[in-house]
Each structure stands twice: as structure tokens, then as C-alpha cells.
N, C-alpha and C. Protein backbone atom coordinates (compact mmCIF):
# COMPACT_ATOMS: atom_id res chain seq x y z
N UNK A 1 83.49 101.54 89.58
CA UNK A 1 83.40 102.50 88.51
C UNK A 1 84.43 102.18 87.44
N UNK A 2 83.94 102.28 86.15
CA UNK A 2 84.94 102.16 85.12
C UNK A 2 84.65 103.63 84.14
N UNK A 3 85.63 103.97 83.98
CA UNK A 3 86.11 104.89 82.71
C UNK A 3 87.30 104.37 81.75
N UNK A 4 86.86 104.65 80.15
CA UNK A 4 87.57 104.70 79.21
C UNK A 4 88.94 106.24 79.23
N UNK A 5 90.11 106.04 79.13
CA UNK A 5 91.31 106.84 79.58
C UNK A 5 91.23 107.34 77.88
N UNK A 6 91.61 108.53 78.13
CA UNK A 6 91.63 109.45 76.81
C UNK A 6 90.62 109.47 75.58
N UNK A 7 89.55 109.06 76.11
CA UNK A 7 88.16 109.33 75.20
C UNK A 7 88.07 110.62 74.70
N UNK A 8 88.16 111.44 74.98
CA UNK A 8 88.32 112.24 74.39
C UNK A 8 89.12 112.39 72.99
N UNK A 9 90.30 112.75 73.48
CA UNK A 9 90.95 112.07 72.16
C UNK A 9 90.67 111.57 71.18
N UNK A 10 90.01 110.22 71.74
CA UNK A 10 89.71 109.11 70.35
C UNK A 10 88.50 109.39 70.00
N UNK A 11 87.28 110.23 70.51
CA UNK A 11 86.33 110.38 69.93
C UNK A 11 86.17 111.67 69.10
N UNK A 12 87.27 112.73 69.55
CA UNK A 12 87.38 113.59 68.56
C UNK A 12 87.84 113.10 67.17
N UNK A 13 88.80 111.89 67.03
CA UNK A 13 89.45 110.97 65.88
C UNK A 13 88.59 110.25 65.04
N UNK A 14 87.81 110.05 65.90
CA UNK A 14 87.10 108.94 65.07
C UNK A 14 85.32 109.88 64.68
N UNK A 15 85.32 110.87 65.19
CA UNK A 15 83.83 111.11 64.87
C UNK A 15 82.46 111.23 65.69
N UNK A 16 81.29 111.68 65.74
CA UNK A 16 80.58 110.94 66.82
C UNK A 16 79.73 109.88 66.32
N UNK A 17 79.11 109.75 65.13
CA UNK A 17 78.95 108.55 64.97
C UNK A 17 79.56 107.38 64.81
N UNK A 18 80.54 107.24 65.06
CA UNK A 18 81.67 106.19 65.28
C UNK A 18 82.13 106.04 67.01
N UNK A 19 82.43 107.40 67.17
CA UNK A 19 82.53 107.34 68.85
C UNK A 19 81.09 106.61 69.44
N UNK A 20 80.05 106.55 69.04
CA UNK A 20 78.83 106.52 69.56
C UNK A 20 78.63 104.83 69.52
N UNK A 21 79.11 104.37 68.10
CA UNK A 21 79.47 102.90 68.09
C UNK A 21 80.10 102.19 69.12
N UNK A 22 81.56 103.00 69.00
CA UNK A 22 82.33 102.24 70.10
C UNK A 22 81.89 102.26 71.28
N UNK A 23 81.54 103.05 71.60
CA UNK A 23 80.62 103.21 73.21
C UNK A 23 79.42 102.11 73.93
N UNK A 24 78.53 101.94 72.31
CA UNK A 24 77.41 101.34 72.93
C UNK A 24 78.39 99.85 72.98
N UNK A 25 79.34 99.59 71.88
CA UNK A 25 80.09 98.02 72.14
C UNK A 25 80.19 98.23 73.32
N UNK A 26 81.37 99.09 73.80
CA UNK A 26 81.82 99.00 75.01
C UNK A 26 81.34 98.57 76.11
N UNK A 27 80.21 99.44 76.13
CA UNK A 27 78.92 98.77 77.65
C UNK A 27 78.39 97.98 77.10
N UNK A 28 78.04 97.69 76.01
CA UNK A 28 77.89 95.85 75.94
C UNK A 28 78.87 94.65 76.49
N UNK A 29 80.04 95.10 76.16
CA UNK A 29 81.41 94.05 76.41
C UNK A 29 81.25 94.17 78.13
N UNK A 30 80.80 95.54 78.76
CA UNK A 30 80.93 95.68 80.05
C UNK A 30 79.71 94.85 81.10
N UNK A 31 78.71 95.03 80.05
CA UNK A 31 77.48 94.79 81.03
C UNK A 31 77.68 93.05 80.72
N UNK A 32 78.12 92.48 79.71
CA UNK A 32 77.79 90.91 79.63
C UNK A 32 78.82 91.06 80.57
N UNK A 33 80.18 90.81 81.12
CA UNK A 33 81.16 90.89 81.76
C UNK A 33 80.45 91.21 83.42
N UNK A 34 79.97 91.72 83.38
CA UNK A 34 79.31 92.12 85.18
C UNK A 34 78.26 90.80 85.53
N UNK A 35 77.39 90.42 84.27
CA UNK A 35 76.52 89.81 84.55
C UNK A 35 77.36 88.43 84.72
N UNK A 36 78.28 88.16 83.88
CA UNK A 36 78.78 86.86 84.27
C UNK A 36 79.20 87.13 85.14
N UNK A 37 79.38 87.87 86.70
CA UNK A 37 80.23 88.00 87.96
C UNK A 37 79.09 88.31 88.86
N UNK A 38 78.20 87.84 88.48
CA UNK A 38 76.74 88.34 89.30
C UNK A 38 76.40 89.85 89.59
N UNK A 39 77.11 90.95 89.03
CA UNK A 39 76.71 92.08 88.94
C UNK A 39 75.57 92.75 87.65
N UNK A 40 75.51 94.07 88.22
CA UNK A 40 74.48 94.75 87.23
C UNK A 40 74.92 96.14 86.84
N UNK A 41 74.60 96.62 85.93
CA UNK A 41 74.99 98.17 85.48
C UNK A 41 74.22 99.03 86.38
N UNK A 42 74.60 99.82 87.24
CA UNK A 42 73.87 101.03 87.57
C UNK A 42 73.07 102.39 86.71
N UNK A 43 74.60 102.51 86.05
CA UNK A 43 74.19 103.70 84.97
C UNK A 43 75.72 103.86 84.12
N UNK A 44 75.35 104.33 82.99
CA UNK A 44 76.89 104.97 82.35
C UNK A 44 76.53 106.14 82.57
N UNK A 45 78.02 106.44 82.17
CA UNK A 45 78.02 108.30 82.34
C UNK A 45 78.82 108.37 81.17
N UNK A 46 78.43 108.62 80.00
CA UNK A 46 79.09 108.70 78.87
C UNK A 46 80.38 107.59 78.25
N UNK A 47 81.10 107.63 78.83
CA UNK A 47 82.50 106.69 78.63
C UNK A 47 82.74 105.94 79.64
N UNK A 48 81.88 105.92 80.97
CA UNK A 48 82.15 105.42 81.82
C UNK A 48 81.04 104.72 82.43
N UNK A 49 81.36 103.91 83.70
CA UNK A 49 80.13 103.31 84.26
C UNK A 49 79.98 102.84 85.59
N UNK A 50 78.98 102.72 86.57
CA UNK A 50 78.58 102.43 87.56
C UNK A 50 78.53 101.20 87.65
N UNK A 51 78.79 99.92 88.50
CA UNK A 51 78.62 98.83 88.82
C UNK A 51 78.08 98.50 90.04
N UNK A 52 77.15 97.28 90.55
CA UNK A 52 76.79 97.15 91.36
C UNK A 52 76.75 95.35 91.45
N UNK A 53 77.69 94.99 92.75
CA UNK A 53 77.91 93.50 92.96
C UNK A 53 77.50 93.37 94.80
N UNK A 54 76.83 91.69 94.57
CA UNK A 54 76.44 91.09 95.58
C UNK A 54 77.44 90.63 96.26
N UNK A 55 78.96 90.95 95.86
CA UNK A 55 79.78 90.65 96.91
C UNK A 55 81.44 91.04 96.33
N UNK A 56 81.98 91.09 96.91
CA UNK A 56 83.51 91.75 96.49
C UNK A 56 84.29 90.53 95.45
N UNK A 57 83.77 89.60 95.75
CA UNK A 57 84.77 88.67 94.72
C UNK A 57 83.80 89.08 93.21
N UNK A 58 82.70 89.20 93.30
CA UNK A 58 82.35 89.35 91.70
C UNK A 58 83.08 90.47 91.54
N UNK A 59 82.88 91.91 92.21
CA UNK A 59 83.53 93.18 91.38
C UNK A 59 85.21 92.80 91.34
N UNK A 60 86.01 91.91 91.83
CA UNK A 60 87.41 91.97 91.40
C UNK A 60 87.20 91.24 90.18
N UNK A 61 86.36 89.91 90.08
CA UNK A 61 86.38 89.23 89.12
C UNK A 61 85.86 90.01 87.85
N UNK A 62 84.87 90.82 88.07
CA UNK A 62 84.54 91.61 87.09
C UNK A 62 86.02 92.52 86.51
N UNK A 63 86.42 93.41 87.07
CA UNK A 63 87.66 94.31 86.63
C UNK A 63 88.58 93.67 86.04
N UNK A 64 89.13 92.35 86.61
CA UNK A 64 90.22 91.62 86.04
C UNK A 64 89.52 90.91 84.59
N UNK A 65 88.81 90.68 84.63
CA UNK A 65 88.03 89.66 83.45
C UNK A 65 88.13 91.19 82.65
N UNK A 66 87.57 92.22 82.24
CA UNK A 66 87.51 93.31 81.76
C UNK A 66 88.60 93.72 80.57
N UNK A 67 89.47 93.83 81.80
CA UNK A 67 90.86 94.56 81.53
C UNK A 67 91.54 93.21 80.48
N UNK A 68 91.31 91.98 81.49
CA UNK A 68 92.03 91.22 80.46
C UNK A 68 91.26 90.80 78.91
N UNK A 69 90.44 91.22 79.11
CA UNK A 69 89.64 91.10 77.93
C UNK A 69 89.41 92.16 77.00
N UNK A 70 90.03 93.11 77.20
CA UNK A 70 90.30 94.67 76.63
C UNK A 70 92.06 94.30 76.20
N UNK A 71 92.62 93.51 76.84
CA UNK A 71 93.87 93.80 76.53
C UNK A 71 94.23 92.83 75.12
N UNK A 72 93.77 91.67 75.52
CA UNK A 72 93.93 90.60 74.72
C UNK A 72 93.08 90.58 73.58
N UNK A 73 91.68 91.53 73.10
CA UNK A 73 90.94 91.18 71.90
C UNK A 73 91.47 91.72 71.18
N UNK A 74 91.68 91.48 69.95
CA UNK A 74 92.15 91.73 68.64
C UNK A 74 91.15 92.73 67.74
N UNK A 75 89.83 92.33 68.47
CA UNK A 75 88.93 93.27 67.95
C UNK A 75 88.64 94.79 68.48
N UNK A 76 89.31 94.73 69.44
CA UNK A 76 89.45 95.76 70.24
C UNK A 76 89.69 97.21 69.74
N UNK A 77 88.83 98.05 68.19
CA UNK A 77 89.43 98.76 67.20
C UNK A 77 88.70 100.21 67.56
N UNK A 78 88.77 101.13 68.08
CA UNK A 78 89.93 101.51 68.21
C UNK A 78 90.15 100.64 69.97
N UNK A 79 92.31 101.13 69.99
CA UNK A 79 92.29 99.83 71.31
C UNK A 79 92.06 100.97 72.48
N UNK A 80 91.45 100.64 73.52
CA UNK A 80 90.60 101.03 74.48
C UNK A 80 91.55 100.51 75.50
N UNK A 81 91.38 101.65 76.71
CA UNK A 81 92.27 101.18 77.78
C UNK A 81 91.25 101.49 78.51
N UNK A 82 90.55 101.27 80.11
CA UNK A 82 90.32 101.52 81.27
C UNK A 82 91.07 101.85 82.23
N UNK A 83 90.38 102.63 83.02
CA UNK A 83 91.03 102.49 84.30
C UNK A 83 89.54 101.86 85.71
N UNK A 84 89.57 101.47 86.46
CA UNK A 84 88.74 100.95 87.69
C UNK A 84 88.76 101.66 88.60
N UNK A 85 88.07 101.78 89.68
CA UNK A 85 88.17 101.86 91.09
C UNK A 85 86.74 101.10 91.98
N UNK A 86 87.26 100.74 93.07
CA UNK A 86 86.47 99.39 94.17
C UNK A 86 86.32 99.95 95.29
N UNK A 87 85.37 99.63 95.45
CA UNK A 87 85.11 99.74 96.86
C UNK A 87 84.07 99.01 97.57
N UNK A 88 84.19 98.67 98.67
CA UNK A 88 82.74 97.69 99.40
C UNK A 88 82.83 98.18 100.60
N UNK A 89 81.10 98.30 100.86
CA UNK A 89 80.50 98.33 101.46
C UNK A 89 78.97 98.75 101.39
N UNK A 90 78.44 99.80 102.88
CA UNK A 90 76.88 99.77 102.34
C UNK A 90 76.21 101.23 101.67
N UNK A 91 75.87 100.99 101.01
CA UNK A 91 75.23 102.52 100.24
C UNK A 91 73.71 102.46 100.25
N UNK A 92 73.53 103.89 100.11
CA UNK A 92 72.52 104.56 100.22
C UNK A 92 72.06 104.49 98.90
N UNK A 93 70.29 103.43 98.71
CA UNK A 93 69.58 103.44 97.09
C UNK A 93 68.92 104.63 96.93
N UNK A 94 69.13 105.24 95.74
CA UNK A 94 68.65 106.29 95.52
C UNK A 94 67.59 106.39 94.10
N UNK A 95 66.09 105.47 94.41
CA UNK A 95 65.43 105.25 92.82
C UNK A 95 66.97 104.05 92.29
N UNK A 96 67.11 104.40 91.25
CA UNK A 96 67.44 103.22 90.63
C UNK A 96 69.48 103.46 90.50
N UNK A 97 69.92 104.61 91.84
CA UNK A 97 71.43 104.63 91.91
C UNK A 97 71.62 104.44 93.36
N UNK A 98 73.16 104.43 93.31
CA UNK A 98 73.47 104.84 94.86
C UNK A 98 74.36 105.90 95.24
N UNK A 99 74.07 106.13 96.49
CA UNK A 99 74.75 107.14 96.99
C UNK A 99 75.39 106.93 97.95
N UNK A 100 76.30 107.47 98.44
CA UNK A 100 77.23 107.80 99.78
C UNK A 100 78.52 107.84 99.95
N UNK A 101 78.93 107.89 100.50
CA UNK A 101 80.59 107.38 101.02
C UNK A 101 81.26 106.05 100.45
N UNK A 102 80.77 105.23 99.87
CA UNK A 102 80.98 104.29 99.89
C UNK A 102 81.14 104.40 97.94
N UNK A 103 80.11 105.03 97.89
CA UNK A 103 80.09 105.30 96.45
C UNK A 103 81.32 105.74 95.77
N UNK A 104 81.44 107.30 96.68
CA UNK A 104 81.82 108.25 96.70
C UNK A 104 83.49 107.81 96.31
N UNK A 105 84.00 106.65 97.23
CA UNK A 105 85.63 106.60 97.52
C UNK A 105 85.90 105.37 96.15
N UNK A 106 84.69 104.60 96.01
CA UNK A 106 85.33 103.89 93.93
C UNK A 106 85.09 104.97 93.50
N UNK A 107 84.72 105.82 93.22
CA UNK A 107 84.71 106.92 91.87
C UNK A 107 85.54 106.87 92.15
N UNK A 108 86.14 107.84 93.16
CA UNK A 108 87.79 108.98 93.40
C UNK A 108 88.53 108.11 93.07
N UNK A 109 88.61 106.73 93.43
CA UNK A 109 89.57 105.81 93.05
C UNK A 109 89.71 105.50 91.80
N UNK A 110 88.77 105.35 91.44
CA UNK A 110 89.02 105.14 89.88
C UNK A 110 89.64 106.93 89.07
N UNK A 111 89.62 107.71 89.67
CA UNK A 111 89.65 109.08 89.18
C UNK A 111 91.48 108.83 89.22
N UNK A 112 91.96 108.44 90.52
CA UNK A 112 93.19 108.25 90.41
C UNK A 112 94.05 107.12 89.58
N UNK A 113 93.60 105.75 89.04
CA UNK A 113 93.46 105.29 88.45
C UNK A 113 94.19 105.96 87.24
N UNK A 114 95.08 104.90 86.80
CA UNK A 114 95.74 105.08 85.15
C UNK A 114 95.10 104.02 84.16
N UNK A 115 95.24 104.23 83.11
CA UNK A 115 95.26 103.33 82.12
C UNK A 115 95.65 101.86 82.50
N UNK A 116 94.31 101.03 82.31
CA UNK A 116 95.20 99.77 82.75
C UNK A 116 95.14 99.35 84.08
N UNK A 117 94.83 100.39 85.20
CA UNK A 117 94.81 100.10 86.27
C UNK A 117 93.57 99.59 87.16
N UNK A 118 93.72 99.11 88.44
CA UNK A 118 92.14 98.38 88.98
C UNK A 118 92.65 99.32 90.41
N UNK A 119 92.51 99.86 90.63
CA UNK A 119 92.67 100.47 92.58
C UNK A 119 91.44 99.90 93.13
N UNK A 120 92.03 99.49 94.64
CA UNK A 120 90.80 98.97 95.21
C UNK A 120 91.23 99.69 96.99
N UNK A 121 89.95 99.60 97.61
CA UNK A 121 90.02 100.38 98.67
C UNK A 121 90.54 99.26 99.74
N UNK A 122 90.91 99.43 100.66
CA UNK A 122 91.24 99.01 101.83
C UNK A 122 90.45 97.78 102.27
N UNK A 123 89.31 98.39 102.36
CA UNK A 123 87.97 96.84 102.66
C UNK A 123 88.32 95.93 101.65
N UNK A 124 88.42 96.07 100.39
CA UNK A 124 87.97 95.02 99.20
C UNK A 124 89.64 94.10 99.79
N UNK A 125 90.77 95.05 99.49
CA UNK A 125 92.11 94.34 100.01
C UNK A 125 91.73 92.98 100.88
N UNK A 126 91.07 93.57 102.04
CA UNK A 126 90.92 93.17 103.53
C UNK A 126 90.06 91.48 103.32
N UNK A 127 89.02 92.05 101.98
CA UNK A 127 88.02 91.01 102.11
C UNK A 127 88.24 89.62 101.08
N UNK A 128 88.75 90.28 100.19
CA UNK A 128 89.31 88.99 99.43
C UNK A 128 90.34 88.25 99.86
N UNK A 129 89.98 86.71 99.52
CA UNK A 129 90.91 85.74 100.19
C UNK A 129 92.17 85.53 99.25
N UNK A 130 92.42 85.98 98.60
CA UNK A 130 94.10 86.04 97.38
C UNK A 130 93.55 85.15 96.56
N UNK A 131 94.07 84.16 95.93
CA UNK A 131 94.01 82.94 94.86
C UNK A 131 92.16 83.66 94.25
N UNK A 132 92.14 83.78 93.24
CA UNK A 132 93.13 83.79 91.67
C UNK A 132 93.31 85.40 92.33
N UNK A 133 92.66 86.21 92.90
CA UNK A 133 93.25 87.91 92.90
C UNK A 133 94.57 88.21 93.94
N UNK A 134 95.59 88.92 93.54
CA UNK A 134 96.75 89.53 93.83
C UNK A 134 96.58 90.52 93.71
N UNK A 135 96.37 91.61 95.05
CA UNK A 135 96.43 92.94 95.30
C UNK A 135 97.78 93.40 96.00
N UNK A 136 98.51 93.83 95.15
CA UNK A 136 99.58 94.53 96.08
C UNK A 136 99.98 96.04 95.80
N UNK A 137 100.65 96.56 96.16
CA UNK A 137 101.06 97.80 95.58
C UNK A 137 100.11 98.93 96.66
N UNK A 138 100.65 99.01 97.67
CA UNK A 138 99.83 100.15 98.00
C UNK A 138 100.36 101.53 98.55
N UNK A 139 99.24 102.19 98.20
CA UNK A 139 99.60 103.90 97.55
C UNK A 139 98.29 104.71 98.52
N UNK A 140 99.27 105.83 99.61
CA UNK A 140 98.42 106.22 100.27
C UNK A 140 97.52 107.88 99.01
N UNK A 141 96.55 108.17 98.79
CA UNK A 141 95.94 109.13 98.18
C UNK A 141 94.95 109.82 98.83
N UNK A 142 95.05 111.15 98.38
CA UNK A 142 94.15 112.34 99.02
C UNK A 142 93.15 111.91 98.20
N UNK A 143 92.25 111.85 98.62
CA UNK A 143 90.46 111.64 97.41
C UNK A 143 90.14 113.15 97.64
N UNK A 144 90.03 113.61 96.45
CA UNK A 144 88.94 114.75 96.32
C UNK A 144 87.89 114.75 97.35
N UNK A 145 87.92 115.98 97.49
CA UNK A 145 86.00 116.14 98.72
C UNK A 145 86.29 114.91 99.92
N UNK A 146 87.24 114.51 100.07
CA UNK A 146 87.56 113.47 101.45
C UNK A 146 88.99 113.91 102.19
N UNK A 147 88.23 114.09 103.43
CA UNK A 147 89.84 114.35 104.26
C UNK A 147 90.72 113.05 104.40
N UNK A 148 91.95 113.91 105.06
CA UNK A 148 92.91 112.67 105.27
C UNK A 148 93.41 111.64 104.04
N UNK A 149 94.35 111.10 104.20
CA UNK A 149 95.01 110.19 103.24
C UNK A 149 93.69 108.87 103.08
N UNK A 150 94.03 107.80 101.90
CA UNK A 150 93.38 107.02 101.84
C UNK A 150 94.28 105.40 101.19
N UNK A 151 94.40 104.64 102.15
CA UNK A 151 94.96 103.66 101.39
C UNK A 151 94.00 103.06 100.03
N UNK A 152 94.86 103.26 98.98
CA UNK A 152 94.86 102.16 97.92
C UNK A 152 95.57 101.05 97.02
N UNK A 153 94.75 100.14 96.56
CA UNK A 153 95.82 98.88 96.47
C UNK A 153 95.39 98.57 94.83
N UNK A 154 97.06 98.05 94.02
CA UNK A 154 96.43 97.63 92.86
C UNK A 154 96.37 96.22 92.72
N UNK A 155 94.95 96.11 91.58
CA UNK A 155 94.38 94.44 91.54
C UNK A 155 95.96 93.96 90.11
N UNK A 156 96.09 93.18 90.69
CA UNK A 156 97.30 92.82 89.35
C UNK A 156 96.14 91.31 88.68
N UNK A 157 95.95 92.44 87.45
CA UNK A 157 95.01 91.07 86.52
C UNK A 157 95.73 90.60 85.61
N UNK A 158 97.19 90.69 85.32
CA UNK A 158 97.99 89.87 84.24
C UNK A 158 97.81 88.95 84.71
N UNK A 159 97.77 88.24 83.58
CA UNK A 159 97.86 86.59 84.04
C UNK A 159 99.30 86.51 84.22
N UNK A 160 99.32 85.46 85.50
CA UNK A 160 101.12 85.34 85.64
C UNK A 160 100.92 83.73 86.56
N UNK A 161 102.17 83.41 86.65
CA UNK A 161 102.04 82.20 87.20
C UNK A 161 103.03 82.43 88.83
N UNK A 162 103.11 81.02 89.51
CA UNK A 162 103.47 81.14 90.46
C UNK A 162 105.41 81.65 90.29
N UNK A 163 105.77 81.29 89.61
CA UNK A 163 107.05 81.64 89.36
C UNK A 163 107.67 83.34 89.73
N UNK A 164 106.49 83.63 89.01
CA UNK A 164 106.20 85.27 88.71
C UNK A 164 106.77 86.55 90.60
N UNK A 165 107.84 87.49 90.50
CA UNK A 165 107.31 87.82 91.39
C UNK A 165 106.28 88.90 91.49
N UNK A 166 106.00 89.32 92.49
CA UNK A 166 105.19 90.84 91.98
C UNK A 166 105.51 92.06 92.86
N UNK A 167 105.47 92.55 92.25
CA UNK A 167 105.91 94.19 92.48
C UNK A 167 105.59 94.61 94.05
């Protein structure tokens, strides 16, 4: 799941036919970005959006490619921040969405999610092999509508080199 952080805001600023611009760019910049990672759009939900990948390395590759590509365009007017949330495993098709638990814990994750940030669930951690993704940072969270704590981990998509340490 991706959401734009303080849309609100900027679409009260800018208008709705202008907000309405930036939007359709946006899921353009988003949907070419999924498709190069072998994913597909599920659905937007106004400022935000559903993703769906054939395997956990496209959706990290997707988020990091994103973010760094939100951070670094120059065209980027007004500048747009995201936040992410990941998760893998199997869901329930519902017509042309999905449903379940699985669904359920990338939203919340992305709900917790700041500006800038990629949270990923426990599995995705588990399943990616490191090189080029660095997940560290982990933060136990209550998910809405889910009992018990929930480990989450952040995707670090700066580019950095081996020198670099990380947090």
C-alpha cells in the first residue's frame, strides 16, 4: 500500500483541479514503477494505492525505486512524500481486489508509516536475501483491528554504500 502524507494539505493549496493533476501523475509515476518490478495496480483510493506482486523482491524493489524516485525528481512540483507498508503472503481474490489478513497488516503498516518511510512485515524481512535491500530498524506496533504486538522493519532505500553504517 502506498499513500501520499499530508494530501490534504496540499490539495486544499493547490485546488482540485490541480490536486486532480497531481494525482493522476502520481499513479502514473506509480503504476509504470510497479510494472517495471513485475507488479500491477489493484486500485487507488484517492491519494493512495493498492499493489499487487508475484513475489517479495518486486514489492521492495518497487517501494525503494518509488521513494527514490520521488526524492530525487526535480519535477516533483508540488514535492510529494509517501509513506509504504509490505506484506507477503496469501490473500483472498475478491472480483478484481484482495482481501484478508494479509491485506489487512500492509495497510496498517503503511498507516503507521511516516513520510518517507517503507515498513515491512516480518515475512517480507524473513524473505528477502539483503543485497541491494537493507531492512533494519525494528519496531514492535499495535495494528488497528489486530491483537497483540506486531513486528515491523524499515526498508532503508537511500542509496548508500558499503562504508555507510546503518541505524
Amino acid at each position: 500500500f502506498t499513500d501520499i502524507v499530508g494530501s490534504t494539505e496540499i490539495a486544499d493549496r493547490l485546488g482540485d483541479r490541480r490536486w486532480a493533476a497531481v494525482v493522476a501523475d502520481h499513479e502514473e509515476l506509480l503504476a509504470a514503477h510497479a510494472a517495471e518490478f513485475g507488479g500491477r495496480v489493484v486500485k487507488t483510493q484517492g491519494d493512495g494505492g493498492m499493489f499487487a506482486f508475484p513475489d517479495v523482491d518486486g514489492a521492495v524493489g518497487f517501494a525503494g525505486s518509488v521513494q527514490r524516485s520521488l526524492a530525487s525528481d526535480a519535477r516533483n512540483d508540488p514535492k510529494l512524500a509517501i509513506r509504504v507498508g509490505i506484506n507477503r503472503g496469501e490473500a483472498v481474490r475478491h472480483g478484481d481486489d484482495y482481501l484478508g489478513r494479509t491485506v489487512i497488516i500492509a495497510a496498517r503498516l503503511m498507516d503507521a508509516a511516516h513520510a518517507g518511510d517503507v515498513l515491512v512485515a516480518d515475512s517480507v524481512k524473513r524473505a528477502v536475501a539483503g543485497d541491494p535491500f537493507q531492512i533494519t530498524g525494528q519496531r514492535q506496533l499495535e495494528l488497528k483491528g489486530l491483537e497483540g504486538e506486531h513486528s515491523a522493519w524499515s526498508l532503508r532505500w537511500q542509496p548508500f554504500d558499503s562504508s555507510d553504517s546503518l541505524p
